[in-house]
C-alpha atoms as a PDB file:
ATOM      1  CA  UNK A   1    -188.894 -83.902  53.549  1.00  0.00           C
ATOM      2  CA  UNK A   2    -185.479 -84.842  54.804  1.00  0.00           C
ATOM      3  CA  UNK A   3    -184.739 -86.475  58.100  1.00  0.00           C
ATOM      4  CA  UNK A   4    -184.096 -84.702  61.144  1.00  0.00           C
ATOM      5  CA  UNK A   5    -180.530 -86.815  61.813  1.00  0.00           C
ATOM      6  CA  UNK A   6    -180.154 -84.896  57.867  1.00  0.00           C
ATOM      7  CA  UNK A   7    -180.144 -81.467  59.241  1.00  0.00           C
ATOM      8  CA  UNK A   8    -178.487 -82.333  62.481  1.00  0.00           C
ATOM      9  CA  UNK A   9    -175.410 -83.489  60.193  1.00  0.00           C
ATOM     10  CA  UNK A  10    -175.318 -80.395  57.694  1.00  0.00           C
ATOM     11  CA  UNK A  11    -175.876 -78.198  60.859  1.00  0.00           C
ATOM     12  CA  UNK A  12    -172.589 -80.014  62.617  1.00  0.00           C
ATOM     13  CA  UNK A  13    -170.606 -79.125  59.442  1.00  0.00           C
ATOM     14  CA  UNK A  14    -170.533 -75.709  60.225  1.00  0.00           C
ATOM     15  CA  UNK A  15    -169.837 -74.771  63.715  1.00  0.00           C
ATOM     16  CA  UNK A  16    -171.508 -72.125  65.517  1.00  0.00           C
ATOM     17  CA  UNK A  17    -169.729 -69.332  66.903  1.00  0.00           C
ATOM     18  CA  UNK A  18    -172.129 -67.443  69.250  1.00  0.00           C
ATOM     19  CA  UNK A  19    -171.376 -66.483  71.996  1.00  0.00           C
ATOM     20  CA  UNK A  20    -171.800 -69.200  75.227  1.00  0.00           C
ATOM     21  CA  UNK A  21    -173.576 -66.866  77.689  1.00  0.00           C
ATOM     22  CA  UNK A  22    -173.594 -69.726  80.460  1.00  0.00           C
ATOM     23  CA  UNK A  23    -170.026 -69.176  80.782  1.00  0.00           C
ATOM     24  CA  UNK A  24    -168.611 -66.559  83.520  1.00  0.00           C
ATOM     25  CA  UNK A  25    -168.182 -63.433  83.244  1.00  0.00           C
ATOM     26  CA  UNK A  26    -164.736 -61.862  83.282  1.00  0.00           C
ATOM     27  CA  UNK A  27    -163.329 -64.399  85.525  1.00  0.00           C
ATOM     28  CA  UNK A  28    -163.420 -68.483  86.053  1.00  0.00           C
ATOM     29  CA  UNK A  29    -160.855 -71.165  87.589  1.00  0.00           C
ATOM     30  CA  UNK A  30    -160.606 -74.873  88.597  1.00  0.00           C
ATOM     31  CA  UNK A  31    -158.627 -76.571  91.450  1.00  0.00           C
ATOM     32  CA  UNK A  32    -154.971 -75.363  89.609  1.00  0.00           C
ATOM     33  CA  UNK A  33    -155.596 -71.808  88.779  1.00  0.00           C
ATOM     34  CA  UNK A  34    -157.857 -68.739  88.771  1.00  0.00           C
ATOM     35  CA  UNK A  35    -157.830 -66.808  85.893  1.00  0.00           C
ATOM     36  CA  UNK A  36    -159.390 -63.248  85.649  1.00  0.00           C
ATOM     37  CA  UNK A  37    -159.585 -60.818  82.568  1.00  0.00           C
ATOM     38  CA  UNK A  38    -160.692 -57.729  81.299  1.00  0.00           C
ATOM     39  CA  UNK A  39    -161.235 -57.141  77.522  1.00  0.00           C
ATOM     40  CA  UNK A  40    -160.115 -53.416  76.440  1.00  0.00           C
ATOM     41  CA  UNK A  41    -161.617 -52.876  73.222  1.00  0.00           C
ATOM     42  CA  UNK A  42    -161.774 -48.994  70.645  1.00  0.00           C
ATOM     43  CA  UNK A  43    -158.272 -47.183  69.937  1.00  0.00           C
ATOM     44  CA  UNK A  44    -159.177 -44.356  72.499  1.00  0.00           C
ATOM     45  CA  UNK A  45    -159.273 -47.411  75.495  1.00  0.00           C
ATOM     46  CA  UNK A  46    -156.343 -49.095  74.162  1.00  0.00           C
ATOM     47  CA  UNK A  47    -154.354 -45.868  73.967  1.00  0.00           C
ATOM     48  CA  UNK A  48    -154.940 -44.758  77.649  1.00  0.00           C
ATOM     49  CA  UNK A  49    -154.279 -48.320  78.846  1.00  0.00           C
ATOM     50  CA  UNK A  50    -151.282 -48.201  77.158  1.00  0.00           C
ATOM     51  CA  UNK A  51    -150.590 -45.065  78.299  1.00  0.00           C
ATOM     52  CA  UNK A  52    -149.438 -43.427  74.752  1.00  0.00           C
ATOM     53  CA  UNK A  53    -150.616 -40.322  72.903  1.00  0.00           C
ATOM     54  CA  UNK A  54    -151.387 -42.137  69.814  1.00  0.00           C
ATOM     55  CA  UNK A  55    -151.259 -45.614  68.009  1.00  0.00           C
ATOM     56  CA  UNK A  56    -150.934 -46.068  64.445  1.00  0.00           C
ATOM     57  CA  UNK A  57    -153.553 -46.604  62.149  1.00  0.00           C
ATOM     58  CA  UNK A  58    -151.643 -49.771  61.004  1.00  0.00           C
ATOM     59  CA  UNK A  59    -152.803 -50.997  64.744  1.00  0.00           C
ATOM     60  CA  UNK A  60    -156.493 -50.258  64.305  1.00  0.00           C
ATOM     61  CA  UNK A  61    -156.978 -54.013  65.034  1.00  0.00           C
ATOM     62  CA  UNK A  62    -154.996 -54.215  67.733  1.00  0.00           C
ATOM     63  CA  UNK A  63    -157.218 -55.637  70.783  1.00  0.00           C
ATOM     64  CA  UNK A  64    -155.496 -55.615  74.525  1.00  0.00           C
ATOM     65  CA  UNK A  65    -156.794 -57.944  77.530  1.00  0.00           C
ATOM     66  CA  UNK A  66    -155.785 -57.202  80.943  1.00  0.00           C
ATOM     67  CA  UNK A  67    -155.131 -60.378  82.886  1.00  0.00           C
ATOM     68  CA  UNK A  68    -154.514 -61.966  86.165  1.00  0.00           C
ATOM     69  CA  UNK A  69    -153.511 -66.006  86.400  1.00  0.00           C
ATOM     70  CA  UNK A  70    -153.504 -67.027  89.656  1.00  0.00           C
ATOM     71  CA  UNK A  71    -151.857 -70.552  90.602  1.00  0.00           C
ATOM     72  CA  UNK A  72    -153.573 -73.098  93.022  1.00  0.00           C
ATOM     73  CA  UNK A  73    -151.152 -75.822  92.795  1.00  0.00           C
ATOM     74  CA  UNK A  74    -148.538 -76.968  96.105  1.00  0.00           C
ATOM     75  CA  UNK A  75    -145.744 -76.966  93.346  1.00  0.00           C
ATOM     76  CA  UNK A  76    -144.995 -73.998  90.653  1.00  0.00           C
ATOM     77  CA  UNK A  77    -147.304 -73.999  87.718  1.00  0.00           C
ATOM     78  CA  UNK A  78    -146.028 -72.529  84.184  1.00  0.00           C
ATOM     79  CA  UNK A  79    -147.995 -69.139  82.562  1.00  0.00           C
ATOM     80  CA  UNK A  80    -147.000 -68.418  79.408  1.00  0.00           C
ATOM     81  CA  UNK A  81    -148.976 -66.424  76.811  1.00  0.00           C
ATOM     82  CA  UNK A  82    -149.091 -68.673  73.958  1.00  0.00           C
ATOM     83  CA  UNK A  83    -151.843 -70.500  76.384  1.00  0.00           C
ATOM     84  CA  UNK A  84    -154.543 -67.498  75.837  1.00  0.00           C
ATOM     85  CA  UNK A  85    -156.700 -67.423  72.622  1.00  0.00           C
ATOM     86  CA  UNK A  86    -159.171 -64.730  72.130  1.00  0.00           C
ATOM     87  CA  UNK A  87    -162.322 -65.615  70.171  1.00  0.00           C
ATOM     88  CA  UNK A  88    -164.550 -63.282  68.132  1.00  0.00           C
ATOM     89  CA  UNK A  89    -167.884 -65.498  68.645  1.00  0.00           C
ATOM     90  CA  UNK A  90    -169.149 -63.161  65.661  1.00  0.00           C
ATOM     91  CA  UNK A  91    -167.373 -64.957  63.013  1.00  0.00           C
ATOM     92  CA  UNK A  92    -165.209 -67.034  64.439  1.00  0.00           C
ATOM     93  CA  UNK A  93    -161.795 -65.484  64.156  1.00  0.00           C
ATOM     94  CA  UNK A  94    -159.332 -66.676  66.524  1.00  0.00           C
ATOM     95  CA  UNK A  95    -156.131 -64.868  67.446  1.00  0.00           C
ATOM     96  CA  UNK A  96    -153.442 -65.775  69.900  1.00  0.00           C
ATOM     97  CA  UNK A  97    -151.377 -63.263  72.105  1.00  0.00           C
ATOM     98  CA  UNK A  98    -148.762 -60.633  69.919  1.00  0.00           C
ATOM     99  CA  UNK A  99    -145.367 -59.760  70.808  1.00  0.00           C
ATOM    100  CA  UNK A 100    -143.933 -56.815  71.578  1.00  0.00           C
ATOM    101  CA  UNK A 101    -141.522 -56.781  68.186  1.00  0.00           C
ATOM    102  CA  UNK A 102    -144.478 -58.331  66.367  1.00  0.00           C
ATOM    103  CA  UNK A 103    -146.168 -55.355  66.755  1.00  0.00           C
ATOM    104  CA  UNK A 104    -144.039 -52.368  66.642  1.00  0.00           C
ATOM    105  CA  UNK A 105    -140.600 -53.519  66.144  1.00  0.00           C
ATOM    106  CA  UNK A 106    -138.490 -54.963  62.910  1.00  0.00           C
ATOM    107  CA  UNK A 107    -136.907 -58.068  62.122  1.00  0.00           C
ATOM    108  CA  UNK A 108    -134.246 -59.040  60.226  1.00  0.00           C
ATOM    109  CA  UNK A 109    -133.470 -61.847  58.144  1.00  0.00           C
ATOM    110  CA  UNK A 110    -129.788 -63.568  59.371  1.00  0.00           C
ATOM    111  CA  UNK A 111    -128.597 -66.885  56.613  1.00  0.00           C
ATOM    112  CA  UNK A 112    -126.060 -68.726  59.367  1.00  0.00           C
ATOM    113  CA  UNK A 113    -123.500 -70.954  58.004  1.00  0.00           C
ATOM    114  CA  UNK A 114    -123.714 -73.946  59.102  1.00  0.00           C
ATOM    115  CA  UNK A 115    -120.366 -75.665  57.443  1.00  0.00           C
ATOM    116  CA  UNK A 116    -117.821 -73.927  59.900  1.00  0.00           C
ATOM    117  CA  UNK A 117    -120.081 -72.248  62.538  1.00  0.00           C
ATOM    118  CA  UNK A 118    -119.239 -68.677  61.746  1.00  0.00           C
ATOM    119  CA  UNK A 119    -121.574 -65.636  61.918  1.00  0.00           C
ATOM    120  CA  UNK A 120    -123.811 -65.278  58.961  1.00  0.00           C
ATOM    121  CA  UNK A 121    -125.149 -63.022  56.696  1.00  0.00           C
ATOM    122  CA  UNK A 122    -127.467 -60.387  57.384  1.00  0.00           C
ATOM    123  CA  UNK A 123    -130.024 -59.427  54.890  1.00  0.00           C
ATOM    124  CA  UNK A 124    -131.705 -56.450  56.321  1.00  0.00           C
ATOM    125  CA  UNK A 125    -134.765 -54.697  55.803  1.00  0.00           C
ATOM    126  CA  UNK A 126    -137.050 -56.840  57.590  1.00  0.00           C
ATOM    127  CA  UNK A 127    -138.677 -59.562  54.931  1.00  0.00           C
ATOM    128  CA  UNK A 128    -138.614 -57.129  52.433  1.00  0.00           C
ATOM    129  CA  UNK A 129    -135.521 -55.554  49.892  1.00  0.00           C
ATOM    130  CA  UNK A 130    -133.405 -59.163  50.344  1.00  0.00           C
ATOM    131  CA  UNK A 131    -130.652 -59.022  48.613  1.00  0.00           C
ATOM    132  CA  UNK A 132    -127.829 -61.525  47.444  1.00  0.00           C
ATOM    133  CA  UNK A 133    -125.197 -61.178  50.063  1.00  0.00           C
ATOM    134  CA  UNK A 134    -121.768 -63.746  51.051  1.00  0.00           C
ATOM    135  CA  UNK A 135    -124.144 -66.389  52.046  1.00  0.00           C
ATOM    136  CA  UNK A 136    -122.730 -70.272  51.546  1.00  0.00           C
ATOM    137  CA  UNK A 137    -124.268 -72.803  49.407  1.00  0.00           C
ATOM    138  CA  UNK A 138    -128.333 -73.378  49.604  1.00  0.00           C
ATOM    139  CA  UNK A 139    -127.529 -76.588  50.919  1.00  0.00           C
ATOM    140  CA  UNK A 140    -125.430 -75.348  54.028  1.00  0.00           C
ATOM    141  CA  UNK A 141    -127.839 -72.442  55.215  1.00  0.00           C
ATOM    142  CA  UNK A 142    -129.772 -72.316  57.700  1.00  0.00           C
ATOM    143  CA  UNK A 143    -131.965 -69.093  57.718  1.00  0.00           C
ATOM    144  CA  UNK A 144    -133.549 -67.359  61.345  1.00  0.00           C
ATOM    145  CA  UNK A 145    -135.507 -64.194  62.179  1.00  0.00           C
ATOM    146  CA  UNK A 146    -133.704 -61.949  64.462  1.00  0.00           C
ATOM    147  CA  UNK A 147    -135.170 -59.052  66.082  1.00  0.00           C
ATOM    148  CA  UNK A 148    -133.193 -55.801  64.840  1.00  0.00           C
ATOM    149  CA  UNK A 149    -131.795 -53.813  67.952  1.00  0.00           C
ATOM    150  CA  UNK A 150    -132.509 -50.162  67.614  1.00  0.00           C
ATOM    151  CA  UNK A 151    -131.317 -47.672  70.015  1.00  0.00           C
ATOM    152  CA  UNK A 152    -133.647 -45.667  69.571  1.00  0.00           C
ATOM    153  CA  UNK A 153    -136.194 -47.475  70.792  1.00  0.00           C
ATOM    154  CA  UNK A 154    -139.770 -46.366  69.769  1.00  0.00           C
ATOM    155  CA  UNK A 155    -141.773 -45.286  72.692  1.00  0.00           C
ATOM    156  CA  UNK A 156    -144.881 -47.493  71.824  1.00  0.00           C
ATOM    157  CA  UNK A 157    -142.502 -50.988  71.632  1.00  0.00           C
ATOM    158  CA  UNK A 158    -141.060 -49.821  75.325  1.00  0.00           C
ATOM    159  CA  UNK A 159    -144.527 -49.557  76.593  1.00  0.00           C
ATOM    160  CA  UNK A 160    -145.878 -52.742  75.428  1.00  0.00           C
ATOM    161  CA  UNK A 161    -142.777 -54.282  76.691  1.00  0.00           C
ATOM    162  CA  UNK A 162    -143.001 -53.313  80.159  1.00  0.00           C
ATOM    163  CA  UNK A 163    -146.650 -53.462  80.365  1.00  0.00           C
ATOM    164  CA  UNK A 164    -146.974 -57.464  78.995  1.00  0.00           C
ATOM    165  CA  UNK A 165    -147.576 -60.365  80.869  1.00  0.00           C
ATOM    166  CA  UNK A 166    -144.585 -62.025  82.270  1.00  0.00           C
ATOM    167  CA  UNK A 167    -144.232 -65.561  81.272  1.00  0.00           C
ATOM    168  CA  UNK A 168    -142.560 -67.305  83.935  1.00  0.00           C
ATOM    169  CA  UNK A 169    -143.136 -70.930  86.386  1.00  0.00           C
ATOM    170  CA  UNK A 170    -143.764 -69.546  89.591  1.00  0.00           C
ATOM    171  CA  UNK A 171    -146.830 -69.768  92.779  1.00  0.00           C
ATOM    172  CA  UNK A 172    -147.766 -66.456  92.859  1.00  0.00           C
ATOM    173  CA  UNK A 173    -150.377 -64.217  90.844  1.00  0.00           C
ATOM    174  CA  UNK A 174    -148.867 -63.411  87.205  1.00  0.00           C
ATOM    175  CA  UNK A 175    -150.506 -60.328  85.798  1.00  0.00           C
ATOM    176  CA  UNK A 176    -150.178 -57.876  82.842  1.00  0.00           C
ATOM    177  CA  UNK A 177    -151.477 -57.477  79.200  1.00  0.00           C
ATOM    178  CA  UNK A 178    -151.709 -59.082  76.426  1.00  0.00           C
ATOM    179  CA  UNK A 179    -152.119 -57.938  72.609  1.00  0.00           C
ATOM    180  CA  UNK A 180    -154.665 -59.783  70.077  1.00  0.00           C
ATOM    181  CA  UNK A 181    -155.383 -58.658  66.399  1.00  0.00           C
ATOM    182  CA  UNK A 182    -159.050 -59.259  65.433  1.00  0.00           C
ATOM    183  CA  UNK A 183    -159.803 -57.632  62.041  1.00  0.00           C
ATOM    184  CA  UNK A 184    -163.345 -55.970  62.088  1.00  0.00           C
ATOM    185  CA  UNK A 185    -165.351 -53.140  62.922  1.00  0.00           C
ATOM    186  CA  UNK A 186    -168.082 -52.441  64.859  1.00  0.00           C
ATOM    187  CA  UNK A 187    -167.279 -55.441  67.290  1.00  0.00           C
ATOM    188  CA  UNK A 188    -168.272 -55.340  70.766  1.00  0.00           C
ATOM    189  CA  UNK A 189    -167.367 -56.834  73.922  1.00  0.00           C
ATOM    190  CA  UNK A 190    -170.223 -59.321  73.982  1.00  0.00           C
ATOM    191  CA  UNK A 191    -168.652 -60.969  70.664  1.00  0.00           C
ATOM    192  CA  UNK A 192    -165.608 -62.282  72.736  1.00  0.00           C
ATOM    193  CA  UNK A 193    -164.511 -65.078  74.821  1.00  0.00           C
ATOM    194  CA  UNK A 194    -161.124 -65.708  76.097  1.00  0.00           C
ATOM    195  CA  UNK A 195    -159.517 -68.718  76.222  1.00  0.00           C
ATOM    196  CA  UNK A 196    -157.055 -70.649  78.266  1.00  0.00           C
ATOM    197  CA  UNK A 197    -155.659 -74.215  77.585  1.00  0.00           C
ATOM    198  CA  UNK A 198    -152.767 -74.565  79.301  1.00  0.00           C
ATOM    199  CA  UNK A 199    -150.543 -76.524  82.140  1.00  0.00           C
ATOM    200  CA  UNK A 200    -153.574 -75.732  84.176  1.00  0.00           C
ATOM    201  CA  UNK A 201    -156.241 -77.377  82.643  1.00  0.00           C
ATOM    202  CA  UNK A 202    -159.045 -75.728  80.105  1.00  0.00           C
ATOM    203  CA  UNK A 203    -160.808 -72.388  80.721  1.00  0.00           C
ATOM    204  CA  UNK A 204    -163.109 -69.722  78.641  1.00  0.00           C
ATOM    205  CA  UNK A 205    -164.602 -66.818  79.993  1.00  0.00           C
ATOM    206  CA  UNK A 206    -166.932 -64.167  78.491  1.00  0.00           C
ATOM    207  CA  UNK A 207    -167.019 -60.176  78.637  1.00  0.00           C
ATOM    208  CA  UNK A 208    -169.258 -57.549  80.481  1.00  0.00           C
ATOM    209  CA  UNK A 209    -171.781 -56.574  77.021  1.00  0.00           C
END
């Protein structure tokens, strides 16, 4: 028979991912922020908070949390999204907040010259179809992803636009959405936790089952 401190060490190898049910419920906060948050999970709840007819199937992933960070602090205290995580205590998959683009918009690849400092060359069609265009030597390119302007902008990407949570330094309540991708079906509310770990100090919270 092997030793207890045996198992203990194979067991701390692989970390468990159910869910903590002594944390709160929808809601937690220290002495420099309160944080509150509800999980809207199934394309029929994520379409109405939306407010949109439809959402592509492409999006059948697509998880939105509605929150509300509330500063304590006497001076201004940065939110910005990047300092959620949402956790799927099922299996462990981890997924931090979406933009806007990300989701439903297009990006384009622009090679800048960097020898003289003018414009660049565009090689469109998202990451996909490049082509060989005017660009300078390997050595003297520097290459960034640009989000492509469309006029006709879809009504799904205005929606999630105006309906995410602000980013911003401020002393009063920041609220809005924000858009995770966990891949997986038949998940359920009880198999998340959200996370904060920010400016503000450290923070999880669990959902209503």
């Amino acid at each position: 028979m092997r030793p207890l401190w045996f198992l203990s060490l194979i067991l701390s190898a692989f970390p468990l991912t159910a869910a903590d049910k002594s944390l709160p419920i929808e809601a937690n906060s220290n002495e420099n922020i309160d944080i509150s948050a509800k999980l809207i999970l199934g394309r029929e709840q994520v379409q109405q908070a939306l407010g949109v007819p439809d959402i592509p199937e492409t999006l059948s992933g697509l998880i939105v949390v509605r929150v509300e960070a509330r500063p304590l602090t006497a001076k201004p205290l940065n939110i910005a999204r990047d300092d959620f995580t949402l956790l799927c205590t099922k299996d462990g998959q981890r997924s931090k907040p979406f933009g806007p683009s990300e989701i439903a918009g297009a990006s384009t690849l622009v090679l800048h010259r960097s020898n003289d400092g003018k414009g660049g060359t565009s090689l469109g069609g998202g990451f996909f179809g490049l082509g060989i265009g005017n660009a300078a030597p390997p050595e003297t390119v520097k290459a960034t992803v640009e989000e492509k302007k469309d006029e006709n902008e879809s009504p799904l990407m205005a929606t999630l636009k105006a309906k995410i949570m602000p980013e911003k330094e401020t002393l009063d309540p920041v609220s809005g959405l924000l858009y995770f991708e966990i891949d997986g079906k038949k998940l359920k509310s009880k198999d998340f936790e959200l996370l904060y770990r920010g400016p503000g100090g450290r923070l999880s919270m669990r959902f209503q089952p």
